[in-house]
Structure formats: C-alpha cells, structure tokens
Protein backbone atom coordinates (compact mmCIF):
# COMPACT_ATOMS: atom_id res chain seq x y z
CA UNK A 1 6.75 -19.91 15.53
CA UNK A 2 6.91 -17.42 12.88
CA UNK A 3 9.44 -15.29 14.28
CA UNK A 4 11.84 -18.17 14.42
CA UNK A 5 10.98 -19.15 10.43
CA UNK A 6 11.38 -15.20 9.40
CA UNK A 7 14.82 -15.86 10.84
CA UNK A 8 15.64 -18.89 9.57
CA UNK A 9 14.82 -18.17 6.32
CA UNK A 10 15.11 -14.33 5.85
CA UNK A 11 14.61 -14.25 2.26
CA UNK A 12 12.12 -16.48 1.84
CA UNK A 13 9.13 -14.01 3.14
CA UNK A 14 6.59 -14.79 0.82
CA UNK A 15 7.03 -18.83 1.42
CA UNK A 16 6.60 -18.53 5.34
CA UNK A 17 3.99 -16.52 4.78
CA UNK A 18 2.00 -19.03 2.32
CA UNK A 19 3.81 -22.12 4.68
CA UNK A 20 2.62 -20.65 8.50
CA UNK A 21 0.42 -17.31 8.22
CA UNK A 22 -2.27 -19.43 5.58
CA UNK A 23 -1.40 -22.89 7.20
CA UNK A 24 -2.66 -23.85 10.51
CA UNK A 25 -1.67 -21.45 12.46
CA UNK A 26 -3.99 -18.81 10.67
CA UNK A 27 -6.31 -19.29 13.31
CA UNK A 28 -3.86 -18.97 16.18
CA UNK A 29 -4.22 -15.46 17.58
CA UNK A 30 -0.52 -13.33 17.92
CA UNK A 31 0.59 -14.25 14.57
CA UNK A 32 -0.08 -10.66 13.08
CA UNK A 33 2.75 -8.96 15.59
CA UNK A 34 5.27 -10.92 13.32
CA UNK A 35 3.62 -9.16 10.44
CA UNK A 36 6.20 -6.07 10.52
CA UNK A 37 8.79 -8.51 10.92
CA UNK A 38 7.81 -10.29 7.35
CA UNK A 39 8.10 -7.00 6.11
CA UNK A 40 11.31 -5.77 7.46
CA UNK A 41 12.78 -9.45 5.90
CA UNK A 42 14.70 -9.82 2.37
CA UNK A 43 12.45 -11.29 -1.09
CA UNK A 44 10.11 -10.48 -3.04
CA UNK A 45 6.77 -8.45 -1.13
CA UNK A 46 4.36 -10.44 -3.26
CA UNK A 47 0.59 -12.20 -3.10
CA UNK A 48 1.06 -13.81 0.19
CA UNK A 49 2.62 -10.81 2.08
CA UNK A 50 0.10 -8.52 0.80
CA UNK A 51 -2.88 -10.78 1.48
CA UNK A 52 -1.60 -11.24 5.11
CA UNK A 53 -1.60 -7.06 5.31
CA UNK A 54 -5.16 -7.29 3.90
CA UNK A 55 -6.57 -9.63 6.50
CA UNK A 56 -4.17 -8.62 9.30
CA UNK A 57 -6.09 -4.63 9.00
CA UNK A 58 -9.08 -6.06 10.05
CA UNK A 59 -8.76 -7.88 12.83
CA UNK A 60 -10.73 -7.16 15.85
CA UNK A 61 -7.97 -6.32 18.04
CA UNK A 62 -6.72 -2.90 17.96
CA UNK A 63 -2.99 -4.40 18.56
CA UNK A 64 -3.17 -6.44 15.82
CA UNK A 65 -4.01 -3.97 13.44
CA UNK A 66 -1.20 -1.76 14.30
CA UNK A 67 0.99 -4.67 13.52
CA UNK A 68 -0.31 -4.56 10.03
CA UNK A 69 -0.12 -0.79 9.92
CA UNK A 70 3.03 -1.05 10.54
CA UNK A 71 3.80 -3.91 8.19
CA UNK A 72 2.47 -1.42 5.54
CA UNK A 73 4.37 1.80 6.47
CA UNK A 74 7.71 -0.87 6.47
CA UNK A 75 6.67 -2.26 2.87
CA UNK A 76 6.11 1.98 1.83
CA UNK A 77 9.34 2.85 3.21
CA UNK A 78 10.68 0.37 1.38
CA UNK A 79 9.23 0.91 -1.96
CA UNK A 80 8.01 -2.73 -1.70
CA UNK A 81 3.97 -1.98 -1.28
CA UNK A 82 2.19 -2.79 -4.23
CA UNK A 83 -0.83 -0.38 -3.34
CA UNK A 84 -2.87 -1.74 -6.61
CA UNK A 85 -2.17 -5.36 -5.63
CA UNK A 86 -2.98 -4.54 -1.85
CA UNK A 87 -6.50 -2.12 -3.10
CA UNK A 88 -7.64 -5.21 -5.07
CA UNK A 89 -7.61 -7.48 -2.23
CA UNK A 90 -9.00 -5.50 -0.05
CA UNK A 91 -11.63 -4.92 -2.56
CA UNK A 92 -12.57 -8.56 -3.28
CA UNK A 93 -12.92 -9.31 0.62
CA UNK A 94 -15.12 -6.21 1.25
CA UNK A 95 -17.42 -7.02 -1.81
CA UNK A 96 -17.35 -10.89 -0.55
CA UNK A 97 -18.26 -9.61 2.54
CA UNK A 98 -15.49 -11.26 4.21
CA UNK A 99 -13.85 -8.18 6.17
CA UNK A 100 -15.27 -5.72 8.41
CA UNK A 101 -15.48 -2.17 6.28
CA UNK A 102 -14.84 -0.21 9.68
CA UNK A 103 -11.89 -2.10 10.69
CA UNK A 104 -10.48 -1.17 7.20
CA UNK A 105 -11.20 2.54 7.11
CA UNK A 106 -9.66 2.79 11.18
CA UNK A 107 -6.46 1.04 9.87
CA UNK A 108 -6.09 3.45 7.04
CA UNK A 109 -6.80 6.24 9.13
CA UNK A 110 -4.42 5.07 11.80
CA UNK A 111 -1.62 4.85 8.56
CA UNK A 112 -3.13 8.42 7.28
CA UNK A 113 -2.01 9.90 10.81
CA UNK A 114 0.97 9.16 11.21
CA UNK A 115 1.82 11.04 7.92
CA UNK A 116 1.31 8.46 5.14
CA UNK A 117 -0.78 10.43 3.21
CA UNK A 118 0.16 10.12 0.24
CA UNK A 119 0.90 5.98 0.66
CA UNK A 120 -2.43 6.02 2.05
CA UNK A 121 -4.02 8.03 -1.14
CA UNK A 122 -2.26 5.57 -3.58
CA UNK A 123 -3.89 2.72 -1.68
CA UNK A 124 -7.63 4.18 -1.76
CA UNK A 125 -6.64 5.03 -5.26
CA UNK A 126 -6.67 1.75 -6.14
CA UNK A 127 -9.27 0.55 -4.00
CA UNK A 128 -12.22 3.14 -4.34
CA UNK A 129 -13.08 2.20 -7.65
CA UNK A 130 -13.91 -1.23 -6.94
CA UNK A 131 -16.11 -0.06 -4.43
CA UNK A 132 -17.87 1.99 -6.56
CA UNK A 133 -19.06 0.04 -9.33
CA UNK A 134 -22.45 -1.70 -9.35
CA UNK A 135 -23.81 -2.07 -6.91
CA UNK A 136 -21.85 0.16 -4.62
CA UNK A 137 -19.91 -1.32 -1.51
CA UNK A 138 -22.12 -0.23 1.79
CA UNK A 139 -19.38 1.09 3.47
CA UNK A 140 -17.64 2.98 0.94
CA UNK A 141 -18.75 6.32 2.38
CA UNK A 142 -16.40 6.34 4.85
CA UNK A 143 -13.25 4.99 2.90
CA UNK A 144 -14.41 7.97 0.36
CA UNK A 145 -14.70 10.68 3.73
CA UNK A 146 -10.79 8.97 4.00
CA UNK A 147 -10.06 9.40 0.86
CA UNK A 148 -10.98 13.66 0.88
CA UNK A 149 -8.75 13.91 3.89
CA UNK A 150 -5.46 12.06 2.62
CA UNK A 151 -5.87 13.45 -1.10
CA UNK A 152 -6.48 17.42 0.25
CA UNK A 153 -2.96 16.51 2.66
CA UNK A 154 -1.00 15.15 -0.56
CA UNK A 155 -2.24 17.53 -3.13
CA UNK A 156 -3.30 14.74 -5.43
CA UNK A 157 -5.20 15.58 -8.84
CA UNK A 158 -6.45 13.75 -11.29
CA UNK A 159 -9.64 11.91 -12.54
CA UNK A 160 -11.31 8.95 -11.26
CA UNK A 161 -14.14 7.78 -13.08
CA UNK A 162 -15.92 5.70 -10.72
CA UNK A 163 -15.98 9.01 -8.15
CA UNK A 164 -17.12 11.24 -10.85
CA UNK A 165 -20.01 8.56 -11.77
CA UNK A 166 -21.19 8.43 -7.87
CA UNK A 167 -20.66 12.30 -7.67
CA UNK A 168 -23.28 12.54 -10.53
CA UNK A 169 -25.25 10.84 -8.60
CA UNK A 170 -28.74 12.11 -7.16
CA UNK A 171 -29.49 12.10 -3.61
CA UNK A 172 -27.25 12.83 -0.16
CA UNK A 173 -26.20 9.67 1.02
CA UNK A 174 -22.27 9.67 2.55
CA UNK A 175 -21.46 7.85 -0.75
CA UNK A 176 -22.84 10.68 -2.90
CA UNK A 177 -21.83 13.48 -0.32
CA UNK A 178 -18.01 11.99 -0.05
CA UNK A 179 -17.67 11.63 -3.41
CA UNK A 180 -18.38 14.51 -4.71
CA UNK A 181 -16.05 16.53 -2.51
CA UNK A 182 -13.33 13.82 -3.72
CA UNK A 183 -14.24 14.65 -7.08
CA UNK A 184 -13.83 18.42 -6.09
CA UNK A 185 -10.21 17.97 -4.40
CA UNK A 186 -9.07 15.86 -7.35
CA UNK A 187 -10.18 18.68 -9.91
C-alpha cells in the first residue's frame, strides 16, 4: 500500500511515513522496498524518514537492507541525509539494545562499497561517539574497524574526542585496537 500513498501524495513523505511505515503495517514484511521510493519523493527528509532508514538497516533480510541502503545513497545524492540526525538514532537503538550491531555495520559497509565513503564517514562521525561514552557500546569495534576504512578512502582529519579517550585506553580489545588506528588516520 505504500507505493500507492508515495504516489498519491508525493510531497507528503514524512506523513506516509509516520501514517503507514509506524502504523500497522510496520509489522508487515515488504514495506522497506518502498523505502527508496520515500526517498526519491518531494518534502522535507525529516524524523520519520530517517527513523524508517534506521530500522529498515537492520532488518534480517539481506533485501531489505539494500532497500534502505539505497534509501540512504538517494537521500546523499540528494543532499537531503541528515547524517547527525540519522547517527543519533542509530545510536539510541544500539544502546537500547533494540537493533542488531552486525546488521548495522554490514549495511554501512554495503553503502561504504559502493563508493560512499565519505557519506558513510559523516554518518559514523556522528554515530561513534555515542558509542563510545560510558559504558562503551559492545559492538562498537567493528563500526570503529568501518570507520578506519571509509575515513583512510575520504582523507578525513580531524579530532574526535570520544576515539582519542578509547585510544588512551589500556588493553587490546577491537574497541581499543580500532580506535586507535582511527585516531591515527584522523591525525
């Protein structure tokens, strides 16, 4: 059904996202290959559209996920993602607990390969240091492994203090490890 709404009311995104995608139908399966769709429509990219990107890249079915990576790359293109609006929602569900970590980092890295390097660096940007802080997110080792690899491909530079805390860091955990090669590309 959301198809047909995204049609009817093209520039209206964010209310058939809040009226079908957080309605009922949220649990209906198939819904996220209308993501890109929401994204290629007119209006504003706001709260609801993001929030639909955030859930959508970490769902269990690899299909499904591409449909958000693809929502995201369409929102980039665009100049419509709000990467800090997108990193603190992804943030809140992985400290809640309420998203799979892995599913997260293999949607990135999907969005990382095809070239989005730098889209993908602003999102982590905003993201990682949520992670960091006290008491670290479990699975923010891998996100940080994600963040090396798009930062070194987009020549990014620049400070962030949550990485340089963790970097200081004793021990050799992936969280420790990760970030302090971050903290080394960002020099």
């Amino acid at each position: 059904m959301a198809p047909f709404w995204l049609a009817q009311l093209p520039h209206h995104r964010e209310l058939v996202m809040v009226r079908d995608y957080f309605g009922y139908r949220v649990s209906m399966r198939g819904w996220a290959h209308a993501l890109p769709f929401a994204a290629e429509s007119g209006g504003p990219a706001g709260f609801a559209l993001h929030l639909a990107v955030a859930y959508t890249l970490t769902y269990d079915q690899q299909g499904e996920r591409d449909a958000a990576v693809d929502a995201l790359l369409v929102l980039a293109a665009r100049g419509q993602l709000n990467t800090g609006l997108l990193g603190r929602q992804l943030a809140e569900m992985l400290r809640g607990k309420r998203i799979e970590a892995n599913r997260v980092t293999a949607s990135l890295r999907t969005a990382a390969d095809t070239g989005a390097y730098a889209t993908v660096w602003s999102l982590l940007e905003a993201l990682l240091p949520h992670l960091l802080r006290d008491p670290v997110v479990r699975s923010a080792g891998a996100l940080l492994a994600l963040g090396v690899d798009c930062a070194s491909h987009c020549a990014a530079k620049g400070e962030i203090p949550e990485v340089t805390a963790a970097a200081g860091r004793t021990g050799s955990s992936q969280v420790v490890k990760n970030a302090r090669l971050l903290r080394e590309v960002l020099g």
